[in-house]
Structure formats: C-alpha cells, structure tokens
Protein backbone atom coordinates (compact mmCIF):
# COMPACT_ATOMS: atom_id res chain seq x y z
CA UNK A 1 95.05 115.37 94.45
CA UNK A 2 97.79 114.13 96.93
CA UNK A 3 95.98 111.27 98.64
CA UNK A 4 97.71 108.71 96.73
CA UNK A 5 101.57 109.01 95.36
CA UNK A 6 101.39 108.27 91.52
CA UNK A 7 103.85 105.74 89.90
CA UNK A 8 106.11 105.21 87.19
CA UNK A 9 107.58 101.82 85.75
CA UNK A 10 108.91 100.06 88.02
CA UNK A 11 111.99 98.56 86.37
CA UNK A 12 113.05 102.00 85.28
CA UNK A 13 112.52 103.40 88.51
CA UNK A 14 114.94 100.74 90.21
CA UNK A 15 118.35 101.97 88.07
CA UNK A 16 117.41 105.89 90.11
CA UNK A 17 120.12 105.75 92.91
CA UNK A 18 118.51 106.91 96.56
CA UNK A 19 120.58 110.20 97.30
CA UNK A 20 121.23 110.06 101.57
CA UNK A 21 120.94 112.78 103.22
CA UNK A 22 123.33 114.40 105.48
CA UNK A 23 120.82 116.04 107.94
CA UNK A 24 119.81 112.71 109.38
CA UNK A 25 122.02 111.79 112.26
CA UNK A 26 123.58 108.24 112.25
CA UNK A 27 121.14 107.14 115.56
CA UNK A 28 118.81 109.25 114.02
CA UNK A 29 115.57 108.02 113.26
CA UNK A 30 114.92 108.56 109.59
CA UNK A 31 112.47 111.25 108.67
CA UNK A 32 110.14 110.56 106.45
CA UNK A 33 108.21 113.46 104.30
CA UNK A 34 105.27 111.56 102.91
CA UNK A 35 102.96 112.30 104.75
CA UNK A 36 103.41 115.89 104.47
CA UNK A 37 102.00 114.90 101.08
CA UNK A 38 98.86 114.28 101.87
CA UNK A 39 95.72 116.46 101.82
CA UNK A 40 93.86 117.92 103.56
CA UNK A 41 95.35 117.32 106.87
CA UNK A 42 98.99 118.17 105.95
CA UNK A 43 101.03 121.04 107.61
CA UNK A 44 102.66 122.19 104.75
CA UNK A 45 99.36 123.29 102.64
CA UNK A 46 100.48 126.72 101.28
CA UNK A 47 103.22 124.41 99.62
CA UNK A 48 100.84 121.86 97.86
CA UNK A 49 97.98 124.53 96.91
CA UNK A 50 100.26 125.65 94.24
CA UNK A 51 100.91 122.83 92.56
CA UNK A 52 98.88 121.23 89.54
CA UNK A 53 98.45 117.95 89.28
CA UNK A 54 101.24 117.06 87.30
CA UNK A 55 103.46 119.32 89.71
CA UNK A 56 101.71 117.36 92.30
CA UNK A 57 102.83 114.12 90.65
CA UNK A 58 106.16 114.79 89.90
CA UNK A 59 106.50 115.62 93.43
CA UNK A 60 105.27 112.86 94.97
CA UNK A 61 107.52 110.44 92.71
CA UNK A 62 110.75 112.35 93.60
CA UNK A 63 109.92 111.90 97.63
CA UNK A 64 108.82 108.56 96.77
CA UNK A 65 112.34 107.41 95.49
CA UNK A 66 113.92 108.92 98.19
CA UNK A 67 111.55 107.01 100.53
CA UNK A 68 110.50 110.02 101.85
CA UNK A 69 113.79 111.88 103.07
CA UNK A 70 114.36 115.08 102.80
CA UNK A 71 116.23 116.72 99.98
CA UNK A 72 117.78 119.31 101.24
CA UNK A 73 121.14 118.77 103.91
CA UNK A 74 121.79 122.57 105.08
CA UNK A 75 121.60 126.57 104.54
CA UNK A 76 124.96 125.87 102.30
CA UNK A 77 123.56 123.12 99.92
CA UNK A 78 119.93 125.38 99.55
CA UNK A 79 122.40 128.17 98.34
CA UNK A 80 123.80 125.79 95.31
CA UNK A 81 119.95 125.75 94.42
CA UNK A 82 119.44 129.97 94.85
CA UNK A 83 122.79 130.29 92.37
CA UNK A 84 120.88 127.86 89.89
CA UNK A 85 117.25 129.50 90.47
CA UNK A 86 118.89 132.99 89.49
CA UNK A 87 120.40 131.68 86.19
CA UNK A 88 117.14 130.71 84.92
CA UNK A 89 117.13 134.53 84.07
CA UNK A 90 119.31 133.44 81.35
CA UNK A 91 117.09 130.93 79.67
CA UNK A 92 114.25 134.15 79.46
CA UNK A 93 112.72 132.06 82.88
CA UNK A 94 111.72 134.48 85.92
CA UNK A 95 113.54 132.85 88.94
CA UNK A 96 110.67 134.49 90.93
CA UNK A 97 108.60 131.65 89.62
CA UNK A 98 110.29 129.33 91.64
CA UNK A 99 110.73 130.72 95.25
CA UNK A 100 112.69 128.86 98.55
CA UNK A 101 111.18 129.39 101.96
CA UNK A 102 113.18 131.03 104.19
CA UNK A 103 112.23 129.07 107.35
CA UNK A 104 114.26 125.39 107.89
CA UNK A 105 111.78 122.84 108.12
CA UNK A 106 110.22 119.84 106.64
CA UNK A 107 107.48 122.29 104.46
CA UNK A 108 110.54 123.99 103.09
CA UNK A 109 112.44 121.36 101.68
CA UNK A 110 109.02 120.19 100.12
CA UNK A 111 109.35 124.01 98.30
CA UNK A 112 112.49 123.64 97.40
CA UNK A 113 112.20 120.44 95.95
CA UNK A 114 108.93 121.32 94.56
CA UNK A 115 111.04 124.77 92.60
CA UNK A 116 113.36 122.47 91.76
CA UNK A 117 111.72 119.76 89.85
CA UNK A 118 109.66 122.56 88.17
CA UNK A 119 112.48 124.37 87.18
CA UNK A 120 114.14 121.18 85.89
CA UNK A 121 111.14 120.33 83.88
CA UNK A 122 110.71 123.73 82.64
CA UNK A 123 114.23 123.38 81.17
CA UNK A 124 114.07 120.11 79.65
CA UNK A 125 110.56 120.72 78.15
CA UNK A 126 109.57 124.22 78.36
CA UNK A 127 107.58 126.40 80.97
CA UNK A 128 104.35 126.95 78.71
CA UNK A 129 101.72 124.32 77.55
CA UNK A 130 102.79 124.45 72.94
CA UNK A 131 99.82 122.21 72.37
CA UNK A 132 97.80 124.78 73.79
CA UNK A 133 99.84 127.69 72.16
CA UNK A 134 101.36 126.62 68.94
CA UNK A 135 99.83 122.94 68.28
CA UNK A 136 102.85 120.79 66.80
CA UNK A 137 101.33 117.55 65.33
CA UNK A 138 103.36 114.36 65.97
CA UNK A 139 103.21 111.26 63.90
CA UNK A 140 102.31 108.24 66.69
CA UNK A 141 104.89 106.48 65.92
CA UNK A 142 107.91 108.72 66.45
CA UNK A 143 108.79 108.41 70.24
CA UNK A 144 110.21 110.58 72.65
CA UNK A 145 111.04 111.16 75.73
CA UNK A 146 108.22 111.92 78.71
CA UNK A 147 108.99 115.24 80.05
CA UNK A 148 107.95 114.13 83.72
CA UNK A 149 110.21 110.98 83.88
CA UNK A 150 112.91 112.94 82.35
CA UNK A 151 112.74 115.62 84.74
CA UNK A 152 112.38 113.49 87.59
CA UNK A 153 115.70 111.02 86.01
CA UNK A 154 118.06 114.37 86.55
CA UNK A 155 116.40 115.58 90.07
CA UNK A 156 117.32 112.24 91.46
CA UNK A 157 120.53 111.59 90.16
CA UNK A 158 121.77 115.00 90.67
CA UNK A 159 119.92 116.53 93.90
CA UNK A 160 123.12 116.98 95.55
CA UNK A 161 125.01 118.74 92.88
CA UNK A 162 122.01 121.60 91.25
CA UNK A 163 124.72 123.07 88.91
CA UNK A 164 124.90 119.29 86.99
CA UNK A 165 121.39 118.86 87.36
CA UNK A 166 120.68 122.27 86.00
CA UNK A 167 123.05 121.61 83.29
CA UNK A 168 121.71 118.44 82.24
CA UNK A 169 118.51 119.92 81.85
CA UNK A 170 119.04 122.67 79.75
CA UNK A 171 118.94 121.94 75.76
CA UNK A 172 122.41 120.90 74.81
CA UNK A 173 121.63 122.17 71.06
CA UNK A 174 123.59 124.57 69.80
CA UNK A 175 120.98 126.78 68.89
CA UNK A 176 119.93 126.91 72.63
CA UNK A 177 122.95 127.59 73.92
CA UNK A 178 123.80 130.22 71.43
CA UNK A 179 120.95 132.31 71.64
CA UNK A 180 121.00 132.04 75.49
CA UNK A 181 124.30 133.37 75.79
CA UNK A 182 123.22 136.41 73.38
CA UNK A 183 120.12 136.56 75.68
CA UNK A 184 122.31 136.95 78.62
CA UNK A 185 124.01 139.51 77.28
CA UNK A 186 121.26 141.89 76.15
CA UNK A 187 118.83 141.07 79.32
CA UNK A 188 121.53 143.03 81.23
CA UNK A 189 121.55 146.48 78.68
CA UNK A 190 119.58 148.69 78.67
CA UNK A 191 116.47 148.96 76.45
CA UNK A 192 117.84 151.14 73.58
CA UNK A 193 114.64 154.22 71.89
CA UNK A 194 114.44 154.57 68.18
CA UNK A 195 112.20 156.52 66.48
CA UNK A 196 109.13 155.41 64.54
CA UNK A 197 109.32 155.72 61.15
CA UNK A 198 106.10 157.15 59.20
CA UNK A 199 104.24 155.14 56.51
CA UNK A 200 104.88 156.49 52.69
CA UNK A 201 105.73 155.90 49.16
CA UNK A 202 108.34 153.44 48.42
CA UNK A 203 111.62 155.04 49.04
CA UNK A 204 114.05 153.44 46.39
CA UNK A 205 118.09 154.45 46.28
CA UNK A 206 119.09 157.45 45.20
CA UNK A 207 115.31 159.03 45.92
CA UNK A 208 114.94 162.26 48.03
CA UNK A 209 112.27 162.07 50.82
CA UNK A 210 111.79 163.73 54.57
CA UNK A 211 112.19 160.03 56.72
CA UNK A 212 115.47 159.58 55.43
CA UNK A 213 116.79 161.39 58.49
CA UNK A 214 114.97 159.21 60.46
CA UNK A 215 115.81 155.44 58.57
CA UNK A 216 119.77 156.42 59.46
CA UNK A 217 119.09 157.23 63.24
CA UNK A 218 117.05 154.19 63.24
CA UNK A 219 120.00 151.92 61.47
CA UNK A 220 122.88 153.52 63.69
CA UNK A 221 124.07 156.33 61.19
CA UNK A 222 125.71 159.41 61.67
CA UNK A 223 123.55 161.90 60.35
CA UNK A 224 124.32 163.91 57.47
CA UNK A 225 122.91 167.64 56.99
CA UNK A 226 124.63 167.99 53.84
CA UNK A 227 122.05 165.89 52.19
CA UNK A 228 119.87 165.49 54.91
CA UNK A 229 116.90 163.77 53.42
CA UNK A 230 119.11 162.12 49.82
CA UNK A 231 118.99 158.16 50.33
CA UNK A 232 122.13 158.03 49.99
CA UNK A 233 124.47 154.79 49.08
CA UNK A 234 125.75 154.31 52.62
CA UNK A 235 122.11 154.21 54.00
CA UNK A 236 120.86 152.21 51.30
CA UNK A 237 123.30 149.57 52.47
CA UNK A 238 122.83 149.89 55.67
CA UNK A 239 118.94 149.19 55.08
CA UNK A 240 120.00 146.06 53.35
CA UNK A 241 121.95 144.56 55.74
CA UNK A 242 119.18 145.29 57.79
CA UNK A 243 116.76 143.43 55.91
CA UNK A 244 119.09 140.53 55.30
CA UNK A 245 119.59 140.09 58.92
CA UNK A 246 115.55 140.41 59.59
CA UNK A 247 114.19 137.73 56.87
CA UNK A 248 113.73 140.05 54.07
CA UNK A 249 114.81 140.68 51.20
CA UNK A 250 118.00 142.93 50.75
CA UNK A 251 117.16 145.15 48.01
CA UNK A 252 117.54 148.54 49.94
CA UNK A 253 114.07 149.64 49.17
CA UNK A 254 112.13 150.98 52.15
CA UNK A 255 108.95 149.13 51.69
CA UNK A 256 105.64 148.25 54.29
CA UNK A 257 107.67 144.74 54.96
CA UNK A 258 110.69 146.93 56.02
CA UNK A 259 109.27 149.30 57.55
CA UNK A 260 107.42 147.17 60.02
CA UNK A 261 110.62 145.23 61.05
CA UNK A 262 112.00 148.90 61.51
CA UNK A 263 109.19 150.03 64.16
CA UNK A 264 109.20 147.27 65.71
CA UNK A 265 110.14 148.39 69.61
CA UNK A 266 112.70 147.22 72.02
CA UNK A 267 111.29 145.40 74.45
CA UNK A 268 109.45 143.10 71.68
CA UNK A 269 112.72 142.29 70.03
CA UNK A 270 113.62 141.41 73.82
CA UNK A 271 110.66 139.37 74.34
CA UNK A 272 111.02 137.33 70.85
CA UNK A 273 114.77 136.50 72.17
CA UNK A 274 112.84 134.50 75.36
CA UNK A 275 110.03 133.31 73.77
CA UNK A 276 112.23 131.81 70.96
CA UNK A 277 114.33 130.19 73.99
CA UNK A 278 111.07 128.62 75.29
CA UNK A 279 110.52 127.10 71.45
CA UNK A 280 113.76 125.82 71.54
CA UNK A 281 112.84 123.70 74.74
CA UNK A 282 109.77 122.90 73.63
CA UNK A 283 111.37 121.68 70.56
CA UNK A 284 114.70 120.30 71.83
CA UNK A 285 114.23 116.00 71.41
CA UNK A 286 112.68 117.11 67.84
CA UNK A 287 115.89 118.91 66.81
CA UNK A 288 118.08 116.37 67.71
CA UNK A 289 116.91 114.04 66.23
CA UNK A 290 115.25 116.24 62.90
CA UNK A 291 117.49 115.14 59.72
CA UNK A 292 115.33 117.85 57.57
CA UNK A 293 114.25 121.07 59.62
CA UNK A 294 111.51 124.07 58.18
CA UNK A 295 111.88 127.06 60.30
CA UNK A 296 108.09 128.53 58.61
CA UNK A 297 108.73 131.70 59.85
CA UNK A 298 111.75 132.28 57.90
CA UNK A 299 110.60 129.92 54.79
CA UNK A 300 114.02 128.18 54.98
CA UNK A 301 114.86 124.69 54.74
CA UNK A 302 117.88 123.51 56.89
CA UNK A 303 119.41 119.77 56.84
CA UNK A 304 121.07 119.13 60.18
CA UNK A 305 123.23 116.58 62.12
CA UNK A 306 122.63 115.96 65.90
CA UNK A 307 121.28 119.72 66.22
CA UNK A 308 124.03 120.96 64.11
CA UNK A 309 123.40 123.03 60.69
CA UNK A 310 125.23 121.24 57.44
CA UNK A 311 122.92 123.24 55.13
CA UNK A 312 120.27 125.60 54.21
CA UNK A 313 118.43 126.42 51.22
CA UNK A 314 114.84 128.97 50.74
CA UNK A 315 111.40 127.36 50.63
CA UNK A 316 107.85 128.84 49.83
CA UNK A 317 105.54 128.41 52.45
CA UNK A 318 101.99 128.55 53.11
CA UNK A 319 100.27 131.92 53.13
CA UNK A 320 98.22 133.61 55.93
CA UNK A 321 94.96 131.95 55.51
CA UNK A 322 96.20 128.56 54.29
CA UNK A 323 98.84 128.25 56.73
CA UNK A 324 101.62 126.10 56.64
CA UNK A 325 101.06 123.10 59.37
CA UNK A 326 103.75 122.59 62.32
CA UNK A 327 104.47 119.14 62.68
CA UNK A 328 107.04 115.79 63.58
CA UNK A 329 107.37 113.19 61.17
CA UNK A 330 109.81 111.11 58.72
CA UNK A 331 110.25 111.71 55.15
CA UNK A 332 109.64 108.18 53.78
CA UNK A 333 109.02 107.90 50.01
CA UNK A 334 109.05 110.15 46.77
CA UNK A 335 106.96 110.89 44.24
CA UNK A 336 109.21 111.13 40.68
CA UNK A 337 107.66 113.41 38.13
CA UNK A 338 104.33 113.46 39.92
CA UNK A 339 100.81 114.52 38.65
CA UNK A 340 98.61 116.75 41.06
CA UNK A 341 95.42 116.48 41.84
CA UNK A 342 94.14 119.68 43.46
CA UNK A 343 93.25 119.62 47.36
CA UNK A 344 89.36 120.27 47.59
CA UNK A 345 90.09 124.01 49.26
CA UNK A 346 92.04 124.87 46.17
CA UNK A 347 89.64 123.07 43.99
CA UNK A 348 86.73 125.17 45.68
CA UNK A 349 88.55 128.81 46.00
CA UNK A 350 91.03 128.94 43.37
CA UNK A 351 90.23 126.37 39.99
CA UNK A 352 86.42 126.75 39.75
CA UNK A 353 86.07 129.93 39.28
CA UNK A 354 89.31 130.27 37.09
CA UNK A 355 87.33 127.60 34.87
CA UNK A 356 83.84 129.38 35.07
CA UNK A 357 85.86 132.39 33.65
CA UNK A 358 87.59 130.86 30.66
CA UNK A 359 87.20 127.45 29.61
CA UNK A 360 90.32 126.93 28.57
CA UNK A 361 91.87 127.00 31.72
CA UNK A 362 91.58 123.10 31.77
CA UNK A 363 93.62 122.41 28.21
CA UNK A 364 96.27 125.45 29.38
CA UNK A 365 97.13 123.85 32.28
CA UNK A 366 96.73 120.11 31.06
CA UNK A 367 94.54 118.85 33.43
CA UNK A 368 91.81 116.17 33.16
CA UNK A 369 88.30 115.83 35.15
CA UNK A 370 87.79 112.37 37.31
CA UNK A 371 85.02 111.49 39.28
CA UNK A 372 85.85 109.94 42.72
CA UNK A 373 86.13 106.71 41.10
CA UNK A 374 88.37 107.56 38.49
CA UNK A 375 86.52 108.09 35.43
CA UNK A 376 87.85 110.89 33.25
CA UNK A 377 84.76 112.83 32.56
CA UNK A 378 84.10 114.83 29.58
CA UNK A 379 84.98 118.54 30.52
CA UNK A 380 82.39 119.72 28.07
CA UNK A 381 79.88 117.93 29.70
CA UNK A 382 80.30 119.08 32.98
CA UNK A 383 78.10 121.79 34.81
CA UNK A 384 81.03 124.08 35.78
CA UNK A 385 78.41 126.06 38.23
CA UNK A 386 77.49 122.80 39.88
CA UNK A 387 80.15 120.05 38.92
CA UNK A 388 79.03 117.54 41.94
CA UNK A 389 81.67 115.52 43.22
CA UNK A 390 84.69 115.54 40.93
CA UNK A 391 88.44 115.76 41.00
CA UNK A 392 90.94 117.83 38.49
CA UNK A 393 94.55 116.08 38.22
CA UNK A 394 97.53 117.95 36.33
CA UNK A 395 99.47 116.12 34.41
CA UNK A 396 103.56 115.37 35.49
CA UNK A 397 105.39 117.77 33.32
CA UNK A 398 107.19 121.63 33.32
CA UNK A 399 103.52 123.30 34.10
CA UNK A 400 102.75 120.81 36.84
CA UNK A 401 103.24 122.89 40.28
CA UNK A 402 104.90 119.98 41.74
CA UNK A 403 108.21 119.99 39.97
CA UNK A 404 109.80 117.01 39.05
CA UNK A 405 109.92 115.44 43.24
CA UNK A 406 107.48 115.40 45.88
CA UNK A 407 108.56 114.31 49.22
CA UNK A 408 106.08 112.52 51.20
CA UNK A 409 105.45 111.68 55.20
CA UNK A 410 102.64 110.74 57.53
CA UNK A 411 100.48 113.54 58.44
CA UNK A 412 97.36 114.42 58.88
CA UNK A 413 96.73 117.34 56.47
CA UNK A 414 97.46 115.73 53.17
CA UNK A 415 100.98 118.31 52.72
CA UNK A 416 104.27 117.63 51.28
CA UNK A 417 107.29 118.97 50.24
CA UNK A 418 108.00 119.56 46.45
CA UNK A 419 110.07 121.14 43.68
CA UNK A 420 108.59 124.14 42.03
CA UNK A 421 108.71 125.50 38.75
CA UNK A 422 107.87 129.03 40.51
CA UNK A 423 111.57 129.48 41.03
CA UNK A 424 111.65 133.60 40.81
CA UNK A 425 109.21 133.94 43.97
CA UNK A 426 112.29 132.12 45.61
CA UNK A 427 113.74 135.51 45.51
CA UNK A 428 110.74 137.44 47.08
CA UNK A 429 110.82 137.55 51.19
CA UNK A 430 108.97 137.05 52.83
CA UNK A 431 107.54 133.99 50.87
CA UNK A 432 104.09 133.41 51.34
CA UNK A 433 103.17 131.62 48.67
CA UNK A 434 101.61 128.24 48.45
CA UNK A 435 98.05 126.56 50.15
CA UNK A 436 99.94 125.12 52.75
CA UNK A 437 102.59 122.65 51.12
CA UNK A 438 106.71 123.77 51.05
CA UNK A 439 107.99 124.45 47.96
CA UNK A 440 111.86 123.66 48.07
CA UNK A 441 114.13 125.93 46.01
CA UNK A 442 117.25 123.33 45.57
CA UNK A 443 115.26 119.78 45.54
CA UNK A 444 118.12 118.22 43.88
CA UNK A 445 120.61 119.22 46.52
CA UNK A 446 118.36 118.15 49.08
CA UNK A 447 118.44 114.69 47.61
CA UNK A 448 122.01 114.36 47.96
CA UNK A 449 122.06 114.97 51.38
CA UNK A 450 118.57 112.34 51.92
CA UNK A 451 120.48 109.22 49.24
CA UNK A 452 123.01 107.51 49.53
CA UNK A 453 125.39 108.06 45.78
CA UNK A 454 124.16 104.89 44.20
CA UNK A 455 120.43 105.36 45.26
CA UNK A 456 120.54 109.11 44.13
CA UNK A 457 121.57 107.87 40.63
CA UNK A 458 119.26 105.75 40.70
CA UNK A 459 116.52 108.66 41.68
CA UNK A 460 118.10 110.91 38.74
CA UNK A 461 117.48 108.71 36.20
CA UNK A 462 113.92 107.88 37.16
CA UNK A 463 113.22 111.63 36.79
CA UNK A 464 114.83 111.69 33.65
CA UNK A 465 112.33 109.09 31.84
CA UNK A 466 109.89 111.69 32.83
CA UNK A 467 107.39 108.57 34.09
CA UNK A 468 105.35 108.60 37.41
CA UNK A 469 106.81 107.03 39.60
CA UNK A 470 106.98 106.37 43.82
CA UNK A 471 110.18 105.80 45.65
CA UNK A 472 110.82 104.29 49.09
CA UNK A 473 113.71 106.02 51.01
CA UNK A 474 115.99 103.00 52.40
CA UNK A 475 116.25 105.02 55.50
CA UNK A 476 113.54 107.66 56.53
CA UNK A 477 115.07 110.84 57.46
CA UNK A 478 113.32 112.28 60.19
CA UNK A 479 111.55 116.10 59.11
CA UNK A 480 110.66 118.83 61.61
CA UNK A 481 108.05 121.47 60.56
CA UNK A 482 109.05 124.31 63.35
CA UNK A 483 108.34 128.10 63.88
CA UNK A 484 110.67 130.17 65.28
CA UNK A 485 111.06 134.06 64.50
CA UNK A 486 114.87 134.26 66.34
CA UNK A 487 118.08 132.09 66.24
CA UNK A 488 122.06 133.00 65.96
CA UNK A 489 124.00 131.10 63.22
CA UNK A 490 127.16 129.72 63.66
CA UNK A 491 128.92 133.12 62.78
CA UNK A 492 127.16 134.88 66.36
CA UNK A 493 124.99 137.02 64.29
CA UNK A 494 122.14 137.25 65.67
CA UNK A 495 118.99 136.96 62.72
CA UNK A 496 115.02 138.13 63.15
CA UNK A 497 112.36 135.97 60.85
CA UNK A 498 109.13 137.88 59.80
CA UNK A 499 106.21 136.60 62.73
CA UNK A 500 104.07 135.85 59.19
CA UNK A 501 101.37 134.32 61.33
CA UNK A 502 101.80 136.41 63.84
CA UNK A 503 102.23 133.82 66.71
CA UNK A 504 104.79 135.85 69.42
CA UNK A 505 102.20 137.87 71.02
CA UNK A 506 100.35 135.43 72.14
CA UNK A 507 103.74 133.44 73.58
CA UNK A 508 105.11 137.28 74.74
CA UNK A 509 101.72 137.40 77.17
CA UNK A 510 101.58 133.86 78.18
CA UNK A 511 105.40 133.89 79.31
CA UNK A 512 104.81 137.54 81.15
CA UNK A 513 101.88 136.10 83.11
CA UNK A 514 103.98 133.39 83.95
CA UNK A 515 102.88 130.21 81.89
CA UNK A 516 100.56 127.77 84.05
C-alpha cells in the first residue's frame, strides 16, 4: 500500500508553497520522512496500519510536497493542532478519532499529520462514505471539487497555522455554521427526560382525555389540576407550534404523526443534530452552487443564492415505496402544458387495474392507448388482462397530473418537477404523495425566480395558448435533490423534518462506530 507515493497533477501541484520547518537546524542536514513511508520495513508501522488507502495516499502526497520534512516544529505548534482536534466536537466529529502521539519523534509527526489531513478531509467532505449510505446521483457533467486534492490544497498551505486550516475546511454555508453553533450549545447540556406518551384516539381541542397531563409536561407546560386532563386552548397551541417547528402540520390535533415526533427521545434528537452536520459536508460544493434546492424530508422547495435562502415554497414528494430519488443536476428545459404518459410502475400497479375495474376510467381521465411506436390503439380492442406492450398518455389540460409546467433535467430515473392540480394535499404534512416526481405548490413563482422578465412573459403566454410545448432555459439553474431531517433558519429556530424514509438510524450507527 505504501511502496510507491501516489501523484497528483503536476502543474497544480507546483502553485502548493513548501512550508520550512523550524526544527531543522541551519547546518542541519535535512530530514527526510519518506521512507518512514514505506512498508513493511518502516519503524513507524502502528502509524500506517491504520490508514486506508486513500488515507495512505493523501499522506504520502502531503510528505511528498514537503519533500519529506517533517510537519511538525515543537510541543507549542502540536498544541495549535490539540485546540483544533478538540473543536471537531463541535462539528458532531469525536476528536478521539484523530489522536497525537505523545512521544517526539519522526513516527509522531507522521500521526499528527496523518490526524490532521483526516480531520481536514473529514471537514471539507464528510467523515462517512454517502454513496454507501444515502446514494446521491450526480449528472457527469456537473464538476466538483476532489475531496483528496482539496484536503491536501489547505494542509499545505496552512500546516503552520491549524486554526486557518481548520477554518478553511469547515463548510462556509450558512446552514453549517448555524446548526453547528446550536450543536455546540446543546452537546454541552444535559440530556433533558420526557415522558412517553401512550397511543389513542385522536385527541382534537377542546376534547377531555387521561394523556393530556402528559402532552403539557412533554411541551414544557405548567400543569393544571383544575382541568387536569381538558385539552385546553393553551396546550392546543402549544402542540401546534410544536408541530410547525417538527414538519407537520399545525392543526393542534394529537395524531400518530404527532405523537411519534413527541416520543421521540433525547439523545436521537441529539444524534439527528450531528448526523445532519455530516450531510451538510457531504453536501457542501452542491449547496453552493444549487440555484433550486428539495430538502425530501421536509417536502419543501427552497431557491437559494451562494448557500443563502431567498425563498421557500411546499412540494409533494414521493411516498415510502416509490421514493423520491436524491440527486445533482441542472434544470434545463420546460415542458408547457404537457401531456403524461404514465411511467411503466404506475402503468403496472396503479392504471391497469383501475381500467380492469371500470372501463371508463380511460374517457374520465382523457387518456389514449399507443403502442411503443405510436399508434393509438383502439381501447375497445385491447385485452385489458393482457394488453402486451402498450403505453397510456393523458392529455395536457386541468385533469392532467402535470399541471400546466414540467421542469426537466438529466437523470437517470425518468423524474421531474411539475405543477399539480392536487393543490389541497399541499396542506397535508407530511406529504407523501406522488411515485417519485415533486409536485411544486407555487410553479409560477418558481419561474420568476428561474426567467429572466422578458423570457417569463414569454413562458406565460405559451401556457396560456394551452399548446404543448418544450422550452430551453437560456441559463440552466443548477437543482439539488437533498435529505436532511434538521437545519436552523435564518431566525435561530431550530426546525425537525419527519425521517419519512427513515434514513438517520442508519447514519446515527455509522457515525457512533466511527465511520470508516
């Protein structure tokens, strides 16, 4: 694994200054730590056993620049890395993951520059593997930076001064930096009890029933033995607010949805505070640069500026078991009044056996029969029980699902973004609606923010002749499909999104057991 130092470009390795270091006497001979690299005759082996290959790599690069000196001047310039190392508490990172020796020698500067670059990398990209954990497709032709050569960039430039280099790493994005400061804050209290509600019937305002006791302990309440178990105005709103705060919907009513957000314990609301901080890394480059953002969890559209939030609207998103896909890619034409032609899982699950049970689901719902090549086909003369290879298309109009716009990008699982003429599920949380495309609430406000004024007119009157029709976006605005179940708005309140797919467990355990 170490017998030969891997390279990057040359050329972009050439602009990374050489950082001197201060241990080497003037006379000195220089000392030169490659060697220590290599396996399996090297010294320092309990150092290089822990590293992966990529660890392994990025090591070897960073010595490699620095022609092999060592990184690390004195007892005083190790301690600027231990104040660093202990911050990554902060960030939801265990600084134990990243130990210093406590000898002086060559082996130990390789550990400390081996915690080091990990922790920088860790930063800039994130401490677990997400295409192993929460797959995020990328369209090929998007670029970003490589997380090795990025880390490496900082550790170079900055080795004498951690604090900058530690800086520079961590996500400048202000929805990093505001829910690591809440983060901070909380790590260091401690882990508050509340009581488990019990399942029951719907408990709607004004209601008596015997949890009603417990609901106001739970939300922070003084408790009231006058009417002990009356839900009560003051609890009613304090159950909203509740809701509104946690993704649901703010209608006071004490419902399974609620009730789960309620009993959920401490230490997971903890945990979803760092793994939503390893997300954010993970998705950092994506969010800078994302014109259009879906946060799935929370079914919420957001249009954003360099990180920042200019607006937000609902969305509908894919249900359990036709999930919604996470994805990178740029929003490059429209479809004006479109038609549909139903996906082949929909087709199979949903259509055909509407149609075997009443023929006239067809003529309600004014859609035609193709076959592949795009004959319309008699509807009569098809064997509903065994229809072969054939495709249903809706025509453009108020029933068509689409709306009047579909927004279209490269993918690779044929979904889109699209009006709706469902507009009262927009009101429902948490929305779990469609087969796997977004249904946007405000489409036409969305526009605004994607077209310039005289192309938007333009796009407003081609909806209005109610024809077919595709439009090319004169700039593609870049569109981030994300998941995250935590964030703090602008405002420092922090807000909770439904895990829908239930996809923090699995993040809670791999971050506990340390990541890879």
């Amino acid at each position: 694994m170490f017998k030969k130092c891997a390279s990057y470009p040359s050329i972009l390795l050439l602009t990374l200054p050489l950082v001197a270091n201060a241990m080497e006497a003037p006379d000195a001979q220089p000392v030169d730590l490659r060697p220590l690299l290599m396996q399996p005759a090297s010294p320092c082996t309990t150092v290089l056993a822990s590293l992966d290959d990529s660890m392994a790599t990025l090591l070897n690069n960073f010595y490699a620049q620095r022609d092999g000196r060592p990184a690390w001047r004195d007892g005083s310039h190790l301690h600027l890395l231990q104040e660093q190392l202990a911050q990554l508490a902060d960030d939801g990172l265990n600084p134990t993951d990243y130990p210093l020796a406590q000898t002086e020698d060559h082996c130990s500067d390789l550990q400390a520059s081996s915690s080091y670059l990990r922790a920088l990398r860790d930063l800039r990209s994130g401490r677990l593997d997400q295409q192993q954990l929460e797959p995020l497709w990328r369209d090929p032709q998007q670029t970003r930076p490589d997380p090795q050569l990025a880390a490496l960039s900082i550790a170079l430039l900055h080795v004498d001064d951690p604090a900058v280099a530690f800086t520079s790493a961590r996500p400048s994005l202000p929805q990093y930096q505001r829910l690591r400061a809440v983060y901070a804050y909380e790590r260091l209290q401690p882990l508050p009890s509340w009581p488990a509600l019990p399942t029951g019937a719907l408990l709607r305002p004004g209601k008596q029933d015997a949890r009603v006791p417990l609901l106001r302990e739970r939300l922070n309440l003084p408790a009231d033995e006058a009417q002990a178990e009356f839900y009560d105005p003051s609890t009613v709103s304090a159950l909203a607010d509740f809701q509104a705060r946690h993704g649901l919907k703010p209608d006071g009513i004490l419902g399974p949805a609620s009730l789960s957000e309620l009993n959920l314990d401490a230490p997971t609301r903890r945990a979803q505070l760092r793994v939503n901080l390893e997300r954010l890394r993970w998705l950092a480059d994506d969010l800078g640069q994302a014109q259009v953002a879906i946060n799935v969890a929370a079914a919420e559209l957001l249009v954003l500026q360099q990180g920042e939030e200019l607006w937000r609207t609902r969305t509908q998103i894919g249900r359990v078991e036709r999930q919604t896909p996470l994805l990178a890619s740029r929003i490059n034409r429209l479809t004006l009044n479109p038609t549909w032609t139903v996906p082949p899982t929909i087709l199979r699950e949903d259509k055909l056996p509407a149609i075997r049970a009443d023929r006239s689901y067809l003529s309600e719902h004014e859609m035609d029969v193709y076959d592949h090549a795009g004959n319309w086909l008699d509807p009569e003369q098809v064997d509903w029980d065994n229809p072969g290879a054939i495709l249903l298309r809706q025509a453009a109009g108020a029933k068509n699902p689409l709306g009047q716009v579909a927004l279209r990008f490269a993918n690779p699982f044929s979904v889109y973004l699209h009006d709706t003429p469902s507009r009262a599920l927009f009101d429902k949380a948490p929305r779990l609606f469609s087969s796997g495309c977004v249904r946007v609430e405000a489409v036409d406000s969305l526009l605004t923010w994607l077209l310039p004024q005289e192309e938007l007119v333009t796009v407003q009157t081609r909806i209005a002749s109610g024809k077919t029709q595709q439009y090319r976006l004169p700039q593609p605005a870049p569109l981030l499909i994300a998941y995250w179940t935590a964030e703090v708005d602008a405002d420092g309140q922090l807000r909770y999104a439904p895990d829908s797919y239930q996809h923090d467990a699995q993040l809670i355990q791999a971050l506990l057991a340390g990541g890879s």
